[in-house]
C-alpha atoms as a PDB file:
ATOM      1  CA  UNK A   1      41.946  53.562 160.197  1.00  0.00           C
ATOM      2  CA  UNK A   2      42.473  54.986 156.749  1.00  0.00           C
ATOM      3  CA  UNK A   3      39.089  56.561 156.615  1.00  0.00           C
ATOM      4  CA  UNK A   4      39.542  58.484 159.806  1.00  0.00           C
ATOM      5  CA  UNK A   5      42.937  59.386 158.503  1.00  0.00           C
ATOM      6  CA  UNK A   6      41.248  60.411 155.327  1.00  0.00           C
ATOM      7  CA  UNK A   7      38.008  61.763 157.182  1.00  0.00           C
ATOM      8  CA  UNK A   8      40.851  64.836 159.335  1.00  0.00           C
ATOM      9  CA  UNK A   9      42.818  65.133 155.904  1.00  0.00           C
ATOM     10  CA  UNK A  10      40.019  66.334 154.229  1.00  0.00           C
ATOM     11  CA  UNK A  11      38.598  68.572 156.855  1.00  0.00           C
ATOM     12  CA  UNK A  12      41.718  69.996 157.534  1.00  0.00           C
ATOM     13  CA  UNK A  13      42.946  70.870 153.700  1.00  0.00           C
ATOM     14  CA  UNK A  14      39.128  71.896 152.916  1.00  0.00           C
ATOM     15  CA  UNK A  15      39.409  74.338 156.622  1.00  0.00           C
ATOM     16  CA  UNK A  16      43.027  75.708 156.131  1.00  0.00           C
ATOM     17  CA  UNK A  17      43.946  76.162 152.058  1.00  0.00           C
ATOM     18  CA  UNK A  18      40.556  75.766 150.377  1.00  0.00           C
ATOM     19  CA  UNK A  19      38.618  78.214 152.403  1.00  0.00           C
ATOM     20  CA  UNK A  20      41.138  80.737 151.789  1.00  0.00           C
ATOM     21  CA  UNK A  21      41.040  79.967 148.451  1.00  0.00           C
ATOM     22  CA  UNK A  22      37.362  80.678 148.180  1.00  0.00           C
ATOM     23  CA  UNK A  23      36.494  84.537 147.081  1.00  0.00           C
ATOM     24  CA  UNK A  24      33.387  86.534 146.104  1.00  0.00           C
ATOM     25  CA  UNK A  25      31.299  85.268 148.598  1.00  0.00           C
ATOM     26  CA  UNK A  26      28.582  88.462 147.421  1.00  0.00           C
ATOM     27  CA  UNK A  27      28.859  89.588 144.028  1.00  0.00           C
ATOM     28  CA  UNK A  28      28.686  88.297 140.452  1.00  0.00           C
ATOM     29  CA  UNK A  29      32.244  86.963 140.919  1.00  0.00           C
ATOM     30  CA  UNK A  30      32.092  83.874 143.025  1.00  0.00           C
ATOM     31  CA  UNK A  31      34.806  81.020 143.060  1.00  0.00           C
ATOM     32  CA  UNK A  32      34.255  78.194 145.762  1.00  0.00           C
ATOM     33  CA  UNK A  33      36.396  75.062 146.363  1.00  0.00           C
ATOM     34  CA  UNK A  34      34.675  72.093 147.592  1.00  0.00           C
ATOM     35  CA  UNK A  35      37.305  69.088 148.167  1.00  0.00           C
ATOM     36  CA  UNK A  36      35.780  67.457 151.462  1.00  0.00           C
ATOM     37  CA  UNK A  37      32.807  65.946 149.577  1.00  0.00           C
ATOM     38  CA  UNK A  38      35.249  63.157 148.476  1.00  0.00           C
ATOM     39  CA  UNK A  39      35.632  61.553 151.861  1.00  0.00           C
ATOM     40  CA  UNK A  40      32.107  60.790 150.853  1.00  0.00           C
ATOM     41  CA  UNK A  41      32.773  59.432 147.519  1.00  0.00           C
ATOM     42  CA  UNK A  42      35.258  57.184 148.663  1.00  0.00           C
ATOM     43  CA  UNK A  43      33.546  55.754 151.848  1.00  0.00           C
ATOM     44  CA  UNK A  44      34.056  51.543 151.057  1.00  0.00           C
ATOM     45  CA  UNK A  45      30.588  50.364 149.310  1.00  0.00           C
ATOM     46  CA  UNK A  46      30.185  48.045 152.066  1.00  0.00           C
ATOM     47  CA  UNK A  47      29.942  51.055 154.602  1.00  0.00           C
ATOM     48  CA  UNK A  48      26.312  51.061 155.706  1.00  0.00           C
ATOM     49  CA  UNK A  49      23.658  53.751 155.413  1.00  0.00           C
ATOM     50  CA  UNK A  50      23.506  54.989 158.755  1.00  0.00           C
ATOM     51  CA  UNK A  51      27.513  55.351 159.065  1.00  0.00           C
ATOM     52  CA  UNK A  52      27.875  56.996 155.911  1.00  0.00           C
ATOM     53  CA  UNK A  53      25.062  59.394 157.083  1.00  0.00           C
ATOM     54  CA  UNK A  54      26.878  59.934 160.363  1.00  0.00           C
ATOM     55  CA  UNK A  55      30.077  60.802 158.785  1.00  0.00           C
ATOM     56  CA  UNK A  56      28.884  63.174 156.397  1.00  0.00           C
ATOM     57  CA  UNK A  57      27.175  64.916 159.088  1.00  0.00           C
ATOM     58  CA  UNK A  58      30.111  64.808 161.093  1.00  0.00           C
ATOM     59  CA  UNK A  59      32.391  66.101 158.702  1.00  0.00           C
ATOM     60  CA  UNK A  60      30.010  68.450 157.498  1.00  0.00           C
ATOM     61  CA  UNK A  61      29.269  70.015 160.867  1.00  0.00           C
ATOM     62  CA  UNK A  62      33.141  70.568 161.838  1.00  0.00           C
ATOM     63  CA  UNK A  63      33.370  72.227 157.936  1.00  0.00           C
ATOM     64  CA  UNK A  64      30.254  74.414 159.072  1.00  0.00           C
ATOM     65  CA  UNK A  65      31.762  75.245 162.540  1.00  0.00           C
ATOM     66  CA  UNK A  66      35.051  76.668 160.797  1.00  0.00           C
ATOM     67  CA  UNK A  67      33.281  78.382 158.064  1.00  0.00           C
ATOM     68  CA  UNK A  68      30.793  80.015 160.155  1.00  0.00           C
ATOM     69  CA  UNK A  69      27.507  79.074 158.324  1.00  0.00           C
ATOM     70  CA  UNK A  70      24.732  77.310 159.789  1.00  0.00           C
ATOM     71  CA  UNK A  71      24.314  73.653 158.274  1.00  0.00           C
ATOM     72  CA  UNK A  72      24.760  74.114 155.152  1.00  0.00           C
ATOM     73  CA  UNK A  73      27.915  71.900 154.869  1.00  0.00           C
ATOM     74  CA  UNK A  74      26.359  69.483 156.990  1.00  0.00           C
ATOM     75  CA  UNK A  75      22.897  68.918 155.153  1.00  0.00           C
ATOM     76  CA  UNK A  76      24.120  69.159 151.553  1.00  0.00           C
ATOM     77  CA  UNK A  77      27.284  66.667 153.248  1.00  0.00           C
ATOM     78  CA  UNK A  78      24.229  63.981 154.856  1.00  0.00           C
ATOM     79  CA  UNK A  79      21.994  64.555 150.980  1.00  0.00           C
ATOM     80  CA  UNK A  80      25.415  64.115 149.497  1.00  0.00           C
ATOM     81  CA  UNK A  81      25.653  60.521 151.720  1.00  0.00           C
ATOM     82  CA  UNK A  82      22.070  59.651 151.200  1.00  0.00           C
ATOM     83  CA  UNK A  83      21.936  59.327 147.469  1.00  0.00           C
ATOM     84  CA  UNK A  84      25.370  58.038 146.717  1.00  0.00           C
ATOM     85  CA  UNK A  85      23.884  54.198 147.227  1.00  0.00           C
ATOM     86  CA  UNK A  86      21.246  55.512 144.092  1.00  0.00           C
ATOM     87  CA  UNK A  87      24.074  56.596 142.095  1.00  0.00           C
ATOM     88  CA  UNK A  88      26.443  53.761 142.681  1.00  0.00           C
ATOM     89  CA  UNK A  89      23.321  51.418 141.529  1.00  0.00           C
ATOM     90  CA  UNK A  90      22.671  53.699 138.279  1.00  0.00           C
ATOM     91  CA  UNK A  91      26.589  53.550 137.468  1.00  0.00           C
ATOM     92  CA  UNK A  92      27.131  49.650 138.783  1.00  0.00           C
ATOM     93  CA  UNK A  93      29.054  47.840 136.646  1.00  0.00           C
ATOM     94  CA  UNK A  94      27.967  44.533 134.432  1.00  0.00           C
ATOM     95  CA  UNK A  95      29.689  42.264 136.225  1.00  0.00           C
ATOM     96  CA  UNK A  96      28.948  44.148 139.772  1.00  0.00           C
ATOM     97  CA  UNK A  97      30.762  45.657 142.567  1.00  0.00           C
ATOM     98  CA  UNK A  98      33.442  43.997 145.443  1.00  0.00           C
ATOM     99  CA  UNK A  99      32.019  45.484 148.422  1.00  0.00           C
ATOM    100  CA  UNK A 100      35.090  45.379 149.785  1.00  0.00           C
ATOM    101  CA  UNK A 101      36.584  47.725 148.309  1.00  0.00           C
ATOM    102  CA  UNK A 102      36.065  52.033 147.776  1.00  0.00           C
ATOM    103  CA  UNK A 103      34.733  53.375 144.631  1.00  0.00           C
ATOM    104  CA  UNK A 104      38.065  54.798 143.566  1.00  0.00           C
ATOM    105  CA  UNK A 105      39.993  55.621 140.149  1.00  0.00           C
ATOM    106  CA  UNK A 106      42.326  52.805 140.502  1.00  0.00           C
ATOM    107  CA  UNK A 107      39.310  50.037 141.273  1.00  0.00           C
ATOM    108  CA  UNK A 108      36.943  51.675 139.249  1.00  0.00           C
ATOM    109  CA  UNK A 109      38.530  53.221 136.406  1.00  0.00           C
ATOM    110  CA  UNK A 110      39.343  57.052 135.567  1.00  0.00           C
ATOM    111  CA  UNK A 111      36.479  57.501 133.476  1.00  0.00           C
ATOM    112  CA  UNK A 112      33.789  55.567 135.829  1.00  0.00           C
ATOM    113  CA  UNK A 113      35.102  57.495 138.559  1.00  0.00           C
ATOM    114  CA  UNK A 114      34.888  61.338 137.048  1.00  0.00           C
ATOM    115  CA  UNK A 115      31.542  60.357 136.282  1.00  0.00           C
ATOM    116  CA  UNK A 116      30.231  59.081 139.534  1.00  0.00           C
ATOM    117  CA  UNK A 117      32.450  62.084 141.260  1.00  0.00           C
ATOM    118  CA  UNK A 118      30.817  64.565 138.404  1.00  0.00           C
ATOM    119  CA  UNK A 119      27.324  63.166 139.500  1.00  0.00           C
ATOM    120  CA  UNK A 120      27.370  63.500 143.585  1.00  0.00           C
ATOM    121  CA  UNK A 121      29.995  66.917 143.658  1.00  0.00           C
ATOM    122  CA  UNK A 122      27.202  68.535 141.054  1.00  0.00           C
ATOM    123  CA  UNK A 123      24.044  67.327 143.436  1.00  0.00           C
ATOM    124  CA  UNK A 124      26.223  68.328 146.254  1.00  0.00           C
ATOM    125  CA  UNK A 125      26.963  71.845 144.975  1.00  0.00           C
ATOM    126  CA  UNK A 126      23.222  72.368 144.197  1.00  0.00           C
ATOM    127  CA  UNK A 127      22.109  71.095 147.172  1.00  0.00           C
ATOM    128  CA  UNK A 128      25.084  73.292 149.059  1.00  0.00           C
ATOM    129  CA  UNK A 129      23.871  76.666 147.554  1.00  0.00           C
ATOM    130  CA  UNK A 130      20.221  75.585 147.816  1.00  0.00           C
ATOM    131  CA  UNK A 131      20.392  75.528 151.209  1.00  0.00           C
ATOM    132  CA  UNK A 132      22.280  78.834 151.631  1.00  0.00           C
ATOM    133  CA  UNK A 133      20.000  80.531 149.922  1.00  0.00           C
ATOM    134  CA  UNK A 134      16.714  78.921 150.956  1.00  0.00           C
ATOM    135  CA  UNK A 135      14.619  80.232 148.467  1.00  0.00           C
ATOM    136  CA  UNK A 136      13.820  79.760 145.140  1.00  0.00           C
ATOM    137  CA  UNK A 137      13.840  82.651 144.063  1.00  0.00           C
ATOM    138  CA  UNK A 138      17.504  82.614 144.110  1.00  0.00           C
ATOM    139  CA  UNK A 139      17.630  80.144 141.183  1.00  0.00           C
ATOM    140  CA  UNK A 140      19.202  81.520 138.892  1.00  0.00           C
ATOM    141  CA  UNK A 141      22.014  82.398 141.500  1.00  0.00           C
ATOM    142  CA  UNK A 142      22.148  78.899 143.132  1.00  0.00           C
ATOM    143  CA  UNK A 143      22.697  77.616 139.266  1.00  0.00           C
ATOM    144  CA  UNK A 144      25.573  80.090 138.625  1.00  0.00           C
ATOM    145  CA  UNK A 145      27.401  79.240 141.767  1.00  0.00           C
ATOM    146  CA  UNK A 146      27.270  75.796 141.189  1.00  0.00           C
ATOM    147  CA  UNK A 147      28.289  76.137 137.769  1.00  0.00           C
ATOM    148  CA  UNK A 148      31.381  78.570 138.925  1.00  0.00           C
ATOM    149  CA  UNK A 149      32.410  75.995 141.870  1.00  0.00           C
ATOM    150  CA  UNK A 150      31.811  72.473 140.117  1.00  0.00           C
ATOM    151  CA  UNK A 151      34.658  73.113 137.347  1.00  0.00           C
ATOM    152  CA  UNK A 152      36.978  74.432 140.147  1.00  0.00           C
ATOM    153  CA  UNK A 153      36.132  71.835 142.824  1.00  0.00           C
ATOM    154  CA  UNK A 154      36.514  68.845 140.436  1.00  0.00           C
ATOM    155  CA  UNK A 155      40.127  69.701 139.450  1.00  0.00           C
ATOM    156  CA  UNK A 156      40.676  69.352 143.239  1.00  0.00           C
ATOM    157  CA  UNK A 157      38.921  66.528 143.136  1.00  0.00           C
ATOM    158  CA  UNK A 158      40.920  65.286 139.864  1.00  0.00           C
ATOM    159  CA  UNK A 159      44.348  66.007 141.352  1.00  0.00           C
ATOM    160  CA  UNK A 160      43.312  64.166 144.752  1.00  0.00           C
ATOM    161  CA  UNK A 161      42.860  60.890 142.811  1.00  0.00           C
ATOM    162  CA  UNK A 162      46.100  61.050 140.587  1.00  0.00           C
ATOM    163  CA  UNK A 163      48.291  61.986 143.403  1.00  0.00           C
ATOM    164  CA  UNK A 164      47.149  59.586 145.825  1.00  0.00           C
ATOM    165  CA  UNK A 165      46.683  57.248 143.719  1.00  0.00           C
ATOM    166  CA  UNK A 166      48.701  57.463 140.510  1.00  0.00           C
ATOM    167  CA  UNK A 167      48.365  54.121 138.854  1.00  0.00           C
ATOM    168  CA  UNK A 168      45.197  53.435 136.677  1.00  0.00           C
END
């Protein structure tokens, strides 16, 4: 129940604050906030493949439906899904994970959990504005955006995990 609870927070703070938040879509200015990756991040490690898939491309597709682009959220939201399991191995801890638990900054730790957020928002913002543009000869562009939106969308992502969950 809390991840569908989580799943319609996150679409509907990413849909009515962050989008508005979001300017310079053309230009050399360009700030983006990206919060609803971390329903993502936090799915329980025990979720399995093809349900994390499914919810990424759910959320992804509603995201893409109120921003009026075509996908984009949704394939860079399933990519996002299908490596986490690769990045959770690379990061696993010594002793191992609970399964039954969610990779979060309370479990987990504040500074194992910036840098498995770090990781999958920075493959997710490439992937995001690799997609938009569909081309690489928009590299250079597709690495500025990402490295104008990652700063910005990890302080979202930072204040997210201290206010919900303040302890650790």
């Amino acid at each position: 129940m809390i991840h569908i609870t989580r799943f319609f927070a996150f679409y509907i703070f990413q849909v009515l604050i962050l989008k508005r938040l979001s300017i310079g879509w053309e230009g050399p200015v360009f700030f983006n906030f990206l919060l609803y990756p971390m329903f993502i991040f936090l799915l329980p490690l025990r979720t399995p493949q093809v349900v994390a898939l499914f919810s990424a491309f759910a959320l992804g597709i509603l995201v893409d439906m109120s921003y009026d682009s075509l996908g984009v959220h949704a394939g860079a939201s399933v990519l996002t899904a299908y490596i986490r399991p690769w990045v959770l191995g690379w990061l696993e801890p010594r002793d191992g994970y609970n399964v039954n638990y969610s990779p979060n900054k309370a479990r987990m730790g504040a500074p194992w959990f910036l840098r498995y957020a770090s990781i999958l928002m920075a493959f997710h913002l490439v992937f995001y504005y690799s997609l938009d543009a569909f081309s690489p000869v928009y590299i250079v562009d597709i690495l500025l955006k990402t490295l104008y939106s990652f700063p910005l969308s990890m302080i979202f992502v930072i204040m997210v995990a201290y206010i919900f969950d303040p302890e650790a």
